[in-house]
PDB file of N, CA and C in Angstrom:
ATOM      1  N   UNK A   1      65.700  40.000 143.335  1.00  0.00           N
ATOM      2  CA  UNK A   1      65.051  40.555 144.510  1.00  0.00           C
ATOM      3  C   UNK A   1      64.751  42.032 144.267  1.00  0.00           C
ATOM      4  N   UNK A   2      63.830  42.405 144.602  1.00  0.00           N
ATOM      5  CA  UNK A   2      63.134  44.132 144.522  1.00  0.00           C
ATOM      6  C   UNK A   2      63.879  44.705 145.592  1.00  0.00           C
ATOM      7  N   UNK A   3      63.663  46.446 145.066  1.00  0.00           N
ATOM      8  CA  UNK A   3      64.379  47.051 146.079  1.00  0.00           C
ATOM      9  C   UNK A   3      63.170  47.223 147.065  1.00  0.00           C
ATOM     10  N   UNK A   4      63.997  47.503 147.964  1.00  0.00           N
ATOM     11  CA  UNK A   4      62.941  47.498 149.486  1.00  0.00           C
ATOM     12  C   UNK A   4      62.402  48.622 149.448  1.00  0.00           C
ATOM     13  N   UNK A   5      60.855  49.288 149.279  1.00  0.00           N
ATOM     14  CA  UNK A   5      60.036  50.770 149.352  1.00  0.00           C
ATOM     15  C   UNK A   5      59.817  51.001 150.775  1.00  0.00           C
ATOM     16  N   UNK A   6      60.659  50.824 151.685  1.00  0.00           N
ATOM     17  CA  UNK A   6      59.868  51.726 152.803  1.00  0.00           C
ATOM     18  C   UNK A   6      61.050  52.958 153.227  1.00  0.00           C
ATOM     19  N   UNK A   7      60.732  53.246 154.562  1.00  0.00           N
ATOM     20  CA  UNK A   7      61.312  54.503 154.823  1.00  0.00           C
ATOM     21  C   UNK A   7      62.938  54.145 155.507  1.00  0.00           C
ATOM     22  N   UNK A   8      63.621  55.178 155.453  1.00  0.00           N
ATOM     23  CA  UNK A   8      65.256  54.940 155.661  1.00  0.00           C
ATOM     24  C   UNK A   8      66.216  54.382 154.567  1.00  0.00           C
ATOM     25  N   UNK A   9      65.762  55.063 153.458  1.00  0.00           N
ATOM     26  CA  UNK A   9      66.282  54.638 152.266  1.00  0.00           C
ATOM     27  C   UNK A   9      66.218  55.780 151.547  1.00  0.00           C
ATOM     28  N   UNK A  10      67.210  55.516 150.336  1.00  0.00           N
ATOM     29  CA  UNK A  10      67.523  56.921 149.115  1.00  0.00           C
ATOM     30  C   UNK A  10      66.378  56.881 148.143  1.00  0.00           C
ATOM     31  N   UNK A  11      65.594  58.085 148.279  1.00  0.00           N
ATOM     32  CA  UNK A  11      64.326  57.860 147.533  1.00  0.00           C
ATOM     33  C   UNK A  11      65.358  57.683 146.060  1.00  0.00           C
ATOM     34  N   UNK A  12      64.299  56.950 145.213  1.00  0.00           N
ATOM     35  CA  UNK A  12      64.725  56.268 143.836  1.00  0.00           C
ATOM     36  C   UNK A  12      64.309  56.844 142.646  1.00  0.00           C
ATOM     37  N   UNK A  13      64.400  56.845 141.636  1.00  0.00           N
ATOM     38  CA  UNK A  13      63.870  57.919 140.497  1.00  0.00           C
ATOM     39  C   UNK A  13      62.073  57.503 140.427  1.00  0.00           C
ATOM     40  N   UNK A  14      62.106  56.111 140.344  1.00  0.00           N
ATOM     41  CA  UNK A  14      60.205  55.804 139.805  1.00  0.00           C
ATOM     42  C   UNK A  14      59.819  56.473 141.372  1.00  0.00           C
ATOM     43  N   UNK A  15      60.234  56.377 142.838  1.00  0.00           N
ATOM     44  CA  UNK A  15      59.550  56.830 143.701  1.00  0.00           C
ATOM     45  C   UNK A  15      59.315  58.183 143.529  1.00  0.00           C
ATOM     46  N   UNK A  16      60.552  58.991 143.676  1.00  0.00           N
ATOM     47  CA  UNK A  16      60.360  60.423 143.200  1.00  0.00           C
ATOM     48  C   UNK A  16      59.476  61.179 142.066  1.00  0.00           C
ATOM     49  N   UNK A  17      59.600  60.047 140.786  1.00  0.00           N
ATOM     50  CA  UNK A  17      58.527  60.869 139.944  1.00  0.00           C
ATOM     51  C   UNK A  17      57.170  60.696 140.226  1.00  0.00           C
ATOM     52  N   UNK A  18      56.739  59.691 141.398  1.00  0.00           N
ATOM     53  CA  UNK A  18      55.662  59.326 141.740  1.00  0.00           C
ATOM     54  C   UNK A  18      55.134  60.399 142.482  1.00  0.00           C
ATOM     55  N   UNK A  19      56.047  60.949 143.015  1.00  0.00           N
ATOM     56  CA  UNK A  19      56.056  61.804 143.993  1.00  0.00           C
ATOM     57  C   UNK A  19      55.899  63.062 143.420  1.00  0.00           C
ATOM     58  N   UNK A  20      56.536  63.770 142.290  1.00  0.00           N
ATOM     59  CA  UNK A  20      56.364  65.048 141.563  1.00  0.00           C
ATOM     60  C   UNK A  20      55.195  65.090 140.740  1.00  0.00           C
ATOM     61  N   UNK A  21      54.273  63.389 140.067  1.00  0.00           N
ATOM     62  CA  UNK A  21      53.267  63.453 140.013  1.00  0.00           C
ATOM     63  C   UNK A  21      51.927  63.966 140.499  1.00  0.00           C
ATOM     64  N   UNK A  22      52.371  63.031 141.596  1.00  0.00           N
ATOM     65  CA  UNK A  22      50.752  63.919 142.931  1.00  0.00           C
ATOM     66  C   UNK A  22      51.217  64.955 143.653  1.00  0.00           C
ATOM     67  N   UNK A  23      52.721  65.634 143.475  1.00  0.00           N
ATOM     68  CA  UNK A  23      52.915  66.873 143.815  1.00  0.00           C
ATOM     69  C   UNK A  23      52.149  68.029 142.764  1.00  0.00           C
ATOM     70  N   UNK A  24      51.641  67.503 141.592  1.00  0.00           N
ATOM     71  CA  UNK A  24      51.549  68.623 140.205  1.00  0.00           C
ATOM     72  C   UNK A  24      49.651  68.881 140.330  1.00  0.00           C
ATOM     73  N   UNK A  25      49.408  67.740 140.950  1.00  0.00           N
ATOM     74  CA  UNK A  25      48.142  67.730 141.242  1.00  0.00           C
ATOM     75  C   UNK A  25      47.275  69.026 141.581  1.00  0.00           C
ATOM     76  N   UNK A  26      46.625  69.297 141.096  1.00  0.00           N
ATOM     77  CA  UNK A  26      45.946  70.674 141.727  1.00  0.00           C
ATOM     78  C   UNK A  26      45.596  70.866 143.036  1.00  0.00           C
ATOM     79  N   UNK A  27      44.854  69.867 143.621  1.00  0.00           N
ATOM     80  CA  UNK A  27      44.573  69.700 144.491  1.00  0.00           C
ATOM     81  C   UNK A  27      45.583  69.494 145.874  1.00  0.00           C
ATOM     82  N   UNK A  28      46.468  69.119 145.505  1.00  0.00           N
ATOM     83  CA  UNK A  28      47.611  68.559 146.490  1.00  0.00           C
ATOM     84  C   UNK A  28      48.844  70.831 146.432  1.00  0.00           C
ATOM     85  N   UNK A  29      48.722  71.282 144.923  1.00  0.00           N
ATOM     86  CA  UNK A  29      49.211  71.882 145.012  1.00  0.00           C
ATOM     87  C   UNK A  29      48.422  73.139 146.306  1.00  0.00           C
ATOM     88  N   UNK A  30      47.141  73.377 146.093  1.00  0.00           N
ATOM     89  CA  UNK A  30      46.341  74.376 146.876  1.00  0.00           C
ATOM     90  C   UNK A  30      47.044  73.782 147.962  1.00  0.00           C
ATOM     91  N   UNK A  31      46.887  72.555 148.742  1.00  0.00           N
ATOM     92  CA  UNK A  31      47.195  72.153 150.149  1.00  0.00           C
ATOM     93  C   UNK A  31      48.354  72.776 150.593  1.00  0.00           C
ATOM     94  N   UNK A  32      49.146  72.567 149.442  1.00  0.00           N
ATOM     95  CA  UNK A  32      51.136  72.927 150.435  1.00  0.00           C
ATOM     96  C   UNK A  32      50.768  74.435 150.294  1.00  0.00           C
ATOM     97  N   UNK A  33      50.535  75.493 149.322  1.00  0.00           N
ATOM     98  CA  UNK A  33      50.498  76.792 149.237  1.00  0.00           C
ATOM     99  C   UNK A  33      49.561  77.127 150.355  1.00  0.00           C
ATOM    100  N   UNK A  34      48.937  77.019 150.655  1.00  0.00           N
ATOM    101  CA  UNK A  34      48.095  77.121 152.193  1.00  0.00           C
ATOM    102  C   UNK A  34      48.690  77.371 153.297  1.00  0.00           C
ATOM    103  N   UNK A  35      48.395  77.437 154.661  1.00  0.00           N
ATOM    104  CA  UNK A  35      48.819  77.753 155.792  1.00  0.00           C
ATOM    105  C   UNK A  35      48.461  76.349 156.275  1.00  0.00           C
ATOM    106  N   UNK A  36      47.704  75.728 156.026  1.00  0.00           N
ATOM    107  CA  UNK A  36      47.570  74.485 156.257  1.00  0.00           C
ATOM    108  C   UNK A  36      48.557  73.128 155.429  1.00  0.00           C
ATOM    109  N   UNK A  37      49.135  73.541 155.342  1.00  0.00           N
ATOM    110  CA  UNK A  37      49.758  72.564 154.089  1.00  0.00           C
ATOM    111  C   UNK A  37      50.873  71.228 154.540  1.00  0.00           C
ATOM    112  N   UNK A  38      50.227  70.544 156.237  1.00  0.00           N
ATOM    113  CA  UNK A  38      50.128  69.338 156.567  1.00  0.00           C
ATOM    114  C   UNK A  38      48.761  68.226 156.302  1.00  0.00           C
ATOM    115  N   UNK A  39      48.208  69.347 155.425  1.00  0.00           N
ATOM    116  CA  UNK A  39      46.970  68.164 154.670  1.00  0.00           C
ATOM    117  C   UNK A  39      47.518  68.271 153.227  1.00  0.00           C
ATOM    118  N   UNK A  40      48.235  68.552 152.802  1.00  0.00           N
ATOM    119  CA  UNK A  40      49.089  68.682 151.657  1.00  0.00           C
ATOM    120  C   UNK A  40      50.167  67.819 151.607  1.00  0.00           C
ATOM    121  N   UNK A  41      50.656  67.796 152.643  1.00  0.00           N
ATOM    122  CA  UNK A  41      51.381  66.748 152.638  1.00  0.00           C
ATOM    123  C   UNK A  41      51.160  65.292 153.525  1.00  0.00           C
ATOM    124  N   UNK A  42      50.155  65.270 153.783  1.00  0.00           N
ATOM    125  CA  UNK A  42      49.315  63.949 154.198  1.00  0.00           C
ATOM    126  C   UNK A  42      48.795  62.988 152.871  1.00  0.00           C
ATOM    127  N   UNK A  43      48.267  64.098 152.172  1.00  0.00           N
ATOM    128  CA  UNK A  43      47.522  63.703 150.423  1.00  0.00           C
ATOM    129  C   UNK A  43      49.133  62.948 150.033  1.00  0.00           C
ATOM    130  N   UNK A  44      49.908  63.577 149.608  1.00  0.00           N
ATOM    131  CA  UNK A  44      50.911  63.118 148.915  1.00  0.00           C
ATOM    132  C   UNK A  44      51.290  61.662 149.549  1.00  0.00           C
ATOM    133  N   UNK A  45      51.137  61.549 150.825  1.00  0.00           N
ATOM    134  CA  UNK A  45      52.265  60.332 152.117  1.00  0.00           C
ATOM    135  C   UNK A  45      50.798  59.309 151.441  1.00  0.00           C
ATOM    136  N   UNK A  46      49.897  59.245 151.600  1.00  0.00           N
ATOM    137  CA  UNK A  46      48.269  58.701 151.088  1.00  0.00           C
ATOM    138  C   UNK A  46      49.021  58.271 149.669  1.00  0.00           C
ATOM    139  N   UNK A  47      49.332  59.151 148.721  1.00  0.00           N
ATOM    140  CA  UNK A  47      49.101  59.147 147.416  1.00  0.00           C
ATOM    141  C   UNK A  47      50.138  57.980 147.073  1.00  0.00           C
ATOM    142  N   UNK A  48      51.610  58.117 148.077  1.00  0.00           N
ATOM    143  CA  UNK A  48      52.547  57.040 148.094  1.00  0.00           C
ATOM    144  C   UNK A  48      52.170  55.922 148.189  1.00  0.00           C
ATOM    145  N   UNK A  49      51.476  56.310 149.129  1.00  0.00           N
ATOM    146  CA  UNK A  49      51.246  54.669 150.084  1.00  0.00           C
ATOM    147  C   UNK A  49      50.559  53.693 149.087  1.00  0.00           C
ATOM    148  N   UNK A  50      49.555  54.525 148.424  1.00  0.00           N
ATOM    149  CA  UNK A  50      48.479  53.803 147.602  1.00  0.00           C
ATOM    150  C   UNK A  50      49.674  53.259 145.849  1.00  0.00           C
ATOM    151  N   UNK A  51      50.174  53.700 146.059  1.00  0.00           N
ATOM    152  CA  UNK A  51      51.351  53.539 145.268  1.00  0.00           C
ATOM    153  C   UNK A  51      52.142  52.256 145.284  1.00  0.00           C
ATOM    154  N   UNK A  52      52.366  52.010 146.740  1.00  0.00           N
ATOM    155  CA  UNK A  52      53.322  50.687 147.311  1.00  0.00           C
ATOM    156  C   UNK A  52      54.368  51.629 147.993  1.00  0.00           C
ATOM    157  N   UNK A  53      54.672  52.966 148.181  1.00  0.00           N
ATOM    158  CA  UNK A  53      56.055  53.445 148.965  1.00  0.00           C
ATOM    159  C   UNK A  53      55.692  54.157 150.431  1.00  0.00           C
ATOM    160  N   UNK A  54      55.983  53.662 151.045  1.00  0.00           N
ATOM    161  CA  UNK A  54      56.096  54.036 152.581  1.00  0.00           C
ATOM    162  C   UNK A  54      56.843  55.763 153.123  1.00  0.00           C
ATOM    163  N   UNK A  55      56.183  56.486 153.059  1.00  0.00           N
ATOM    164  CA  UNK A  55      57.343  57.610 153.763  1.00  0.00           C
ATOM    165  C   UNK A  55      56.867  58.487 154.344  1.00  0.00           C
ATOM    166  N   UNK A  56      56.857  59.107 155.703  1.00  0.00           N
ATOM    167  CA  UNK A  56      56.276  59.937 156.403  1.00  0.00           C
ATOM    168  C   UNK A  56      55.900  61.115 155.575  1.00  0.00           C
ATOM    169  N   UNK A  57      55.713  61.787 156.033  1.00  0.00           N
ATOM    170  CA  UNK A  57      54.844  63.023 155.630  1.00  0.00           C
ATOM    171  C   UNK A  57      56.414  64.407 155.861  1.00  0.00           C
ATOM    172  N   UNK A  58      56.533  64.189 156.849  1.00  0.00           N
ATOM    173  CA  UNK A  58      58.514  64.445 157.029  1.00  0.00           C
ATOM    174  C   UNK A  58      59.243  64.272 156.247  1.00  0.00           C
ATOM    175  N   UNK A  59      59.281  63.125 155.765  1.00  0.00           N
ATOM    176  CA  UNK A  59      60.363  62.624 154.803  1.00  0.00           C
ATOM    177  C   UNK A  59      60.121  62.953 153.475  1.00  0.00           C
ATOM    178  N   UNK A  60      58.677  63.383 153.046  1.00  0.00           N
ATOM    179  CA  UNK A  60      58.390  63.734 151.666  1.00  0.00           C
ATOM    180  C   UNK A  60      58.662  65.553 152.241  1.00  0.00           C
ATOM    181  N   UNK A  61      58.207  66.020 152.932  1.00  0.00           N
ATOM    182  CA  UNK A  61      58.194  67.741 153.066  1.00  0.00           C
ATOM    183  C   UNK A  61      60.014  67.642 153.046  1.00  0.00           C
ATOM    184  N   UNK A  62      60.536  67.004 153.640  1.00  0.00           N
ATOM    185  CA  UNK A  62      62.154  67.548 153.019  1.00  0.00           C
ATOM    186  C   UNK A  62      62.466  67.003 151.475  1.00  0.00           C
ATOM    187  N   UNK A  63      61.793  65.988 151.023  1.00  0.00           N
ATOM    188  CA  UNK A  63      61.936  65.509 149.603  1.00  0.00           C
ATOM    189  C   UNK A  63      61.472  66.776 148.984  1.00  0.00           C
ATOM    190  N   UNK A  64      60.605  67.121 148.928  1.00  0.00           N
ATOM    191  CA  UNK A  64      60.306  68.463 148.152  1.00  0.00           C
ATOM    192  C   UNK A  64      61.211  69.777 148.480  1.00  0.00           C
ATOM    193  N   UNK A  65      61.624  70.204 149.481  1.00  0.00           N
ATOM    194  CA  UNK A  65      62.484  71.000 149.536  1.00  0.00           C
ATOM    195  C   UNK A  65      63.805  70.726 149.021  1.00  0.00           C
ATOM    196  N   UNK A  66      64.296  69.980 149.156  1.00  0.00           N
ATOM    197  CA  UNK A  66      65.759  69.216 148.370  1.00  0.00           C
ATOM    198  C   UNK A  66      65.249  69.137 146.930  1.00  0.00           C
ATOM    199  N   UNK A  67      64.240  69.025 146.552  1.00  0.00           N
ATOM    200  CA  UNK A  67      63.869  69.213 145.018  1.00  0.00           C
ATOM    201  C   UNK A  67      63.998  70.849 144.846  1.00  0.00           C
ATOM    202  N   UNK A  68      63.298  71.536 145.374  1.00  0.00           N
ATOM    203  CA  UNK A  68      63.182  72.708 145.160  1.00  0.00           C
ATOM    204  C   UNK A  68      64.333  73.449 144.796  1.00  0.00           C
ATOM    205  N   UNK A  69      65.253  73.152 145.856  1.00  0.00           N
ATOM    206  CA  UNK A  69      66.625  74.027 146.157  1.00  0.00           C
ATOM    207  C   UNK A  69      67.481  73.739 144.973  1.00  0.00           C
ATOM    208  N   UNK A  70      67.423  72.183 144.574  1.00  0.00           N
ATOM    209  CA  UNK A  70      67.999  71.422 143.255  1.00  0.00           C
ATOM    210  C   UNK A  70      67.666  72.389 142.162  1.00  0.00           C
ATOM    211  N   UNK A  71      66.087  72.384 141.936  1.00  0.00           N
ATOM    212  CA  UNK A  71      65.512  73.151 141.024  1.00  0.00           C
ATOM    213  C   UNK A  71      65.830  74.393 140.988  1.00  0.00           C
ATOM    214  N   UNK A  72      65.232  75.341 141.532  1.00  0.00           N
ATOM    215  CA  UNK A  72      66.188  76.675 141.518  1.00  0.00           C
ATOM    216  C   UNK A  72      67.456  77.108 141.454  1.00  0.00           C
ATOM    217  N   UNK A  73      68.401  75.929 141.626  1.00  0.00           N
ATOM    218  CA  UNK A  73      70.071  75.946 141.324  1.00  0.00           C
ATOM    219  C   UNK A  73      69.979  75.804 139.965  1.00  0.00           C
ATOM    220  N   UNK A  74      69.282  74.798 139.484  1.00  0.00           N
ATOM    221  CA  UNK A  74      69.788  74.480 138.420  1.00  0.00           C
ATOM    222  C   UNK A  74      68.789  75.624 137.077  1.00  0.00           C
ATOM    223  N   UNK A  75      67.812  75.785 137.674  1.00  0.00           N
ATOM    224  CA  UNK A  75      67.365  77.424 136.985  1.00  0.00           C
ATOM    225  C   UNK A  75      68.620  78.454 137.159  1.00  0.00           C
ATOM    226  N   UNK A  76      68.669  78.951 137.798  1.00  0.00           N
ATOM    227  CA  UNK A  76      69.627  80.204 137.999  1.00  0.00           C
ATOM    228  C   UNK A  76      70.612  80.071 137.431  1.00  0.00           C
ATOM    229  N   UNK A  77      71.197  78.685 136.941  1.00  0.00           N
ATOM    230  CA  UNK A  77      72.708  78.415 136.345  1.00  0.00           C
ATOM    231  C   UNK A  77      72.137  78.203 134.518  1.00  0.00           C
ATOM    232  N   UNK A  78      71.161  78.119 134.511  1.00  0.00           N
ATOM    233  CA  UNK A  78      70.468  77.818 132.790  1.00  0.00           C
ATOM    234  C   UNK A  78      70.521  79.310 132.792  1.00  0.00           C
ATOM    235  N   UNK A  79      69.738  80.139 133.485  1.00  0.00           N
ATOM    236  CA  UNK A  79      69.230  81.722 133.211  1.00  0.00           C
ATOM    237  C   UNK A  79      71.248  81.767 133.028  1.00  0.00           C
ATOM    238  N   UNK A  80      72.032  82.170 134.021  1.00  0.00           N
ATOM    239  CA  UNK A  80      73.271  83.044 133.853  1.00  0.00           C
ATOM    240  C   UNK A  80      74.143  82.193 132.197  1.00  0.00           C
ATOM    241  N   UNK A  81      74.439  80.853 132.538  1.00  0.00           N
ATOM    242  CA  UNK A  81      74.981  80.362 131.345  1.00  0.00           C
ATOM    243  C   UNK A  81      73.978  80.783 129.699  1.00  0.00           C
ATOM    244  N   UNK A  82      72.617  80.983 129.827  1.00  0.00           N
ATOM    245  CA  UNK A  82      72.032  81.017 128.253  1.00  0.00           C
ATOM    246  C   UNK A  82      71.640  79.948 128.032  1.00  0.00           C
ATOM    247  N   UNK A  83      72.034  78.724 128.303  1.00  0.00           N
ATOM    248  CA  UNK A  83      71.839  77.444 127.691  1.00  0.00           C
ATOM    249  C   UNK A  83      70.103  77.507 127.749  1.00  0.00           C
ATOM    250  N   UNK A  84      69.353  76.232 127.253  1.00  0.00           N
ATOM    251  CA  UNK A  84      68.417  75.663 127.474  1.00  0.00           C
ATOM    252  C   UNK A  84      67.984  75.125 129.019  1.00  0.00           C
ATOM    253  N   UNK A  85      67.300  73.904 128.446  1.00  0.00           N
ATOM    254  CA  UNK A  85      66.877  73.140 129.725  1.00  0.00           C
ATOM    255  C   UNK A  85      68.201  72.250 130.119  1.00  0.00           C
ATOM    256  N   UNK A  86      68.422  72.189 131.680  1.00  0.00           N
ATOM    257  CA  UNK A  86      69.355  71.528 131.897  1.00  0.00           C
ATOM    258  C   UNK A  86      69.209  70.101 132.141  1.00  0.00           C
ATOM    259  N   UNK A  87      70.343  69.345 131.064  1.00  0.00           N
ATOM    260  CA  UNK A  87      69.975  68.306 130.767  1.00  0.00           C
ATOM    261  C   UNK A  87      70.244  67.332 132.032  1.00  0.00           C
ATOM    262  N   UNK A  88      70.772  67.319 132.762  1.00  0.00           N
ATOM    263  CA  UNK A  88      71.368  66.596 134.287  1.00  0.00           C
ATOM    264  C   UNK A  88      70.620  66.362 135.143  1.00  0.00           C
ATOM    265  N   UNK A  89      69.453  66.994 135.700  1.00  0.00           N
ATOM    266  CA  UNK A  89      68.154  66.868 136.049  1.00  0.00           C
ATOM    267  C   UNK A  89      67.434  66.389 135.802  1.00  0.00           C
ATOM    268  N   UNK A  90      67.018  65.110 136.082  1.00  0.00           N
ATOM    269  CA  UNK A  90      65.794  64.485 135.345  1.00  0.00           C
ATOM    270  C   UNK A  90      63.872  65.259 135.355  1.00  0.00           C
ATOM    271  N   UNK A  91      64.226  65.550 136.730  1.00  0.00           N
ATOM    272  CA  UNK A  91      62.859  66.511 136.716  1.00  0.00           C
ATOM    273  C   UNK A  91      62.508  67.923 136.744  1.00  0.00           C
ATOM    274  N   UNK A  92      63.819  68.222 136.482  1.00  0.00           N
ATOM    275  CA  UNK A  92      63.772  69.718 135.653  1.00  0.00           C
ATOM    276  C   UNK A  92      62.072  70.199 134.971  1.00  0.00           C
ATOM    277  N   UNK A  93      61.864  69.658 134.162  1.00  0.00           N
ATOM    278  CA  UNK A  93      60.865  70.239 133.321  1.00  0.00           C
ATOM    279  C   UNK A  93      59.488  69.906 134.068  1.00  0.00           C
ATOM    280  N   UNK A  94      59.722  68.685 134.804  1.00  0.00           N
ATOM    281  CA  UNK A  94      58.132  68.942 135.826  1.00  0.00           C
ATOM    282  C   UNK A  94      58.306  69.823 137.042  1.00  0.00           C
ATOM    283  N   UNK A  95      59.037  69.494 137.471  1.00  0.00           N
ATOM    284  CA  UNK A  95      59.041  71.188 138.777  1.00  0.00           C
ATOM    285  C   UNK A  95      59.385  72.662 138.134  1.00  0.00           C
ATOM    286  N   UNK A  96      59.335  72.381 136.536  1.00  0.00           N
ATOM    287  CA  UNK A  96      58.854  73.838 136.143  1.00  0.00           C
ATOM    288  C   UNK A  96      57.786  74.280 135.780  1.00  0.00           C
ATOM    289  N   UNK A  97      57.331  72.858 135.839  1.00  0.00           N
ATOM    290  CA  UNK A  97      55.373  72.741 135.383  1.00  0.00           C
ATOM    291  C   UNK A  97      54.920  73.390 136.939  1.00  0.00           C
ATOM    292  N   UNK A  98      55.341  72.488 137.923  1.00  0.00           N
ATOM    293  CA  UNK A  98      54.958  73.125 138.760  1.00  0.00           C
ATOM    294  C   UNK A  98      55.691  74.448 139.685  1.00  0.00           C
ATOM    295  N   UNK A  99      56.816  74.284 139.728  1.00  0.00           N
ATOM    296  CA  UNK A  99      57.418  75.632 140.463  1.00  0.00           C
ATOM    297  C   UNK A  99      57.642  77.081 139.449  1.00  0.00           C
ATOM    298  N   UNK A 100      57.715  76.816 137.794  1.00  0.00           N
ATOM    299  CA  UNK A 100      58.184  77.924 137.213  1.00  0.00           C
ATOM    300  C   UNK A 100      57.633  79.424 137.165  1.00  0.00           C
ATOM    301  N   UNK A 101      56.393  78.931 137.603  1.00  0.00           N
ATOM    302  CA  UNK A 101      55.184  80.238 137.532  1.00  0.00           C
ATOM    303  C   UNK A 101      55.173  80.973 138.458  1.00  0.00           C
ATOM    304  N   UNK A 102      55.703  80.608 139.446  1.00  0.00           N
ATOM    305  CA  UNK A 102      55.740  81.038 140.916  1.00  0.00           C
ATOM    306  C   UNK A 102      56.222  81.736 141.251  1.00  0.00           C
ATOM    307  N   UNK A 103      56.072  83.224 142.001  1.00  0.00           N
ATOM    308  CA  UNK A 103      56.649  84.242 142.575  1.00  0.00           C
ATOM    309  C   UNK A 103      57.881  83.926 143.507  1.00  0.00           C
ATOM    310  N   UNK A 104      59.145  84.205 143.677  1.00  0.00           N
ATOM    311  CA  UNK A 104      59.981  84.067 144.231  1.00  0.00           C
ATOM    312  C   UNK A 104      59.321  84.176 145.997  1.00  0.00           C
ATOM    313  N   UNK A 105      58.415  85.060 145.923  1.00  0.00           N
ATOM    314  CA  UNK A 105      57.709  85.193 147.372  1.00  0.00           C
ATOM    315  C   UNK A 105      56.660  85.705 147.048  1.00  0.00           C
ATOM    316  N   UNK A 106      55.626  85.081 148.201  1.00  0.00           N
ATOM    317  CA  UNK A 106      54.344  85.394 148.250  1.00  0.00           C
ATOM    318  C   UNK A 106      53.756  86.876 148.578  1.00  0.00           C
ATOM    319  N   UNK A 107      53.146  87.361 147.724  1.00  0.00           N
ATOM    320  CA  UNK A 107      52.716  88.627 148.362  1.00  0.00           C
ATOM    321  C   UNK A 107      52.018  88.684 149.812  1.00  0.00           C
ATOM    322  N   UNK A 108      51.240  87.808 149.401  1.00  0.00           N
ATOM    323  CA  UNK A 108      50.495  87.921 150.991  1.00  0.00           C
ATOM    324  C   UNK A 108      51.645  87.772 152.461  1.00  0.00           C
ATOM    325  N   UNK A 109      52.276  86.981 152.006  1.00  0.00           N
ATOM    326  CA  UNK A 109      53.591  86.892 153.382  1.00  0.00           C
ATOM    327  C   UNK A 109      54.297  88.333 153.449  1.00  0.00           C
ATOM    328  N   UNK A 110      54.387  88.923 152.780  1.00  0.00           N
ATOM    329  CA  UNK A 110      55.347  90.089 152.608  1.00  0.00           C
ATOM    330  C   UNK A 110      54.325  91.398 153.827  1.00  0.00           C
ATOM    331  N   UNK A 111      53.082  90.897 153.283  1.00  0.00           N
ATOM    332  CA  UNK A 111      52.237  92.167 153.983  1.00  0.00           C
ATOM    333  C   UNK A 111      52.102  91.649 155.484  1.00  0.00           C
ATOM    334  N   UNK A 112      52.179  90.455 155.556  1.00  0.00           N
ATOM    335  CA  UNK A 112      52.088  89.839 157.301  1.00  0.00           C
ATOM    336  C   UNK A 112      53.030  90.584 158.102  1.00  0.00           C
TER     337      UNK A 112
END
């Protein structure tokens, strides 16, 4: 029997990388960096769906933040230890494709 893809469940590794996929997207990335970036995360809930996985648009905007926070922990502990890439993370190296370049904060927010 398959595992069940809809919502109220522990997203799964193939869902998640599905998910850091059309997160890397150019197009999906402009959306979330925006002020608008509930069409950013509409694209992605779309991008699932067309996928076979069910999950609000809610449930992916905290999936990405729980990635994020993951990600930047586990940066900050590679930077202080020296080591390399940390191997415990499976998507370490794509949310550095997409988060590594990135200003800790936006200039433009700073001047608001």
């Amino acid at each position: 029997m398959s595992e069940p893809r809809g919502p109220g469940r522990h997203w799964g590794v193939e869902e998640t990388r599905c998910l850091v996929s059309l997160w890397a997207e150019g197009a999906v990335q402009a959306k979330l960096e925006s002020f608008r970036n509930k069409e950013g995360y509409a694209l992605l809930e779309r991008g699932l769906k067309e996928e076979g996985y069910e999950r609000s648009s809610k449930q992916i905007q905290v999936k990405i933040r729980d990635l994020k926070v993951k990600y930047r922990k586990m940066k900050e502990e590679t930077r202080r230890s020296g080591n390399g890439r940390p191997s415990s993370f499976v998507f370490f190296d794509d949310l550095d494709a997409i988060l590594g370049t990135r200003p800790a904060t936006s200039p433009a927010s700073l001047l608001e």
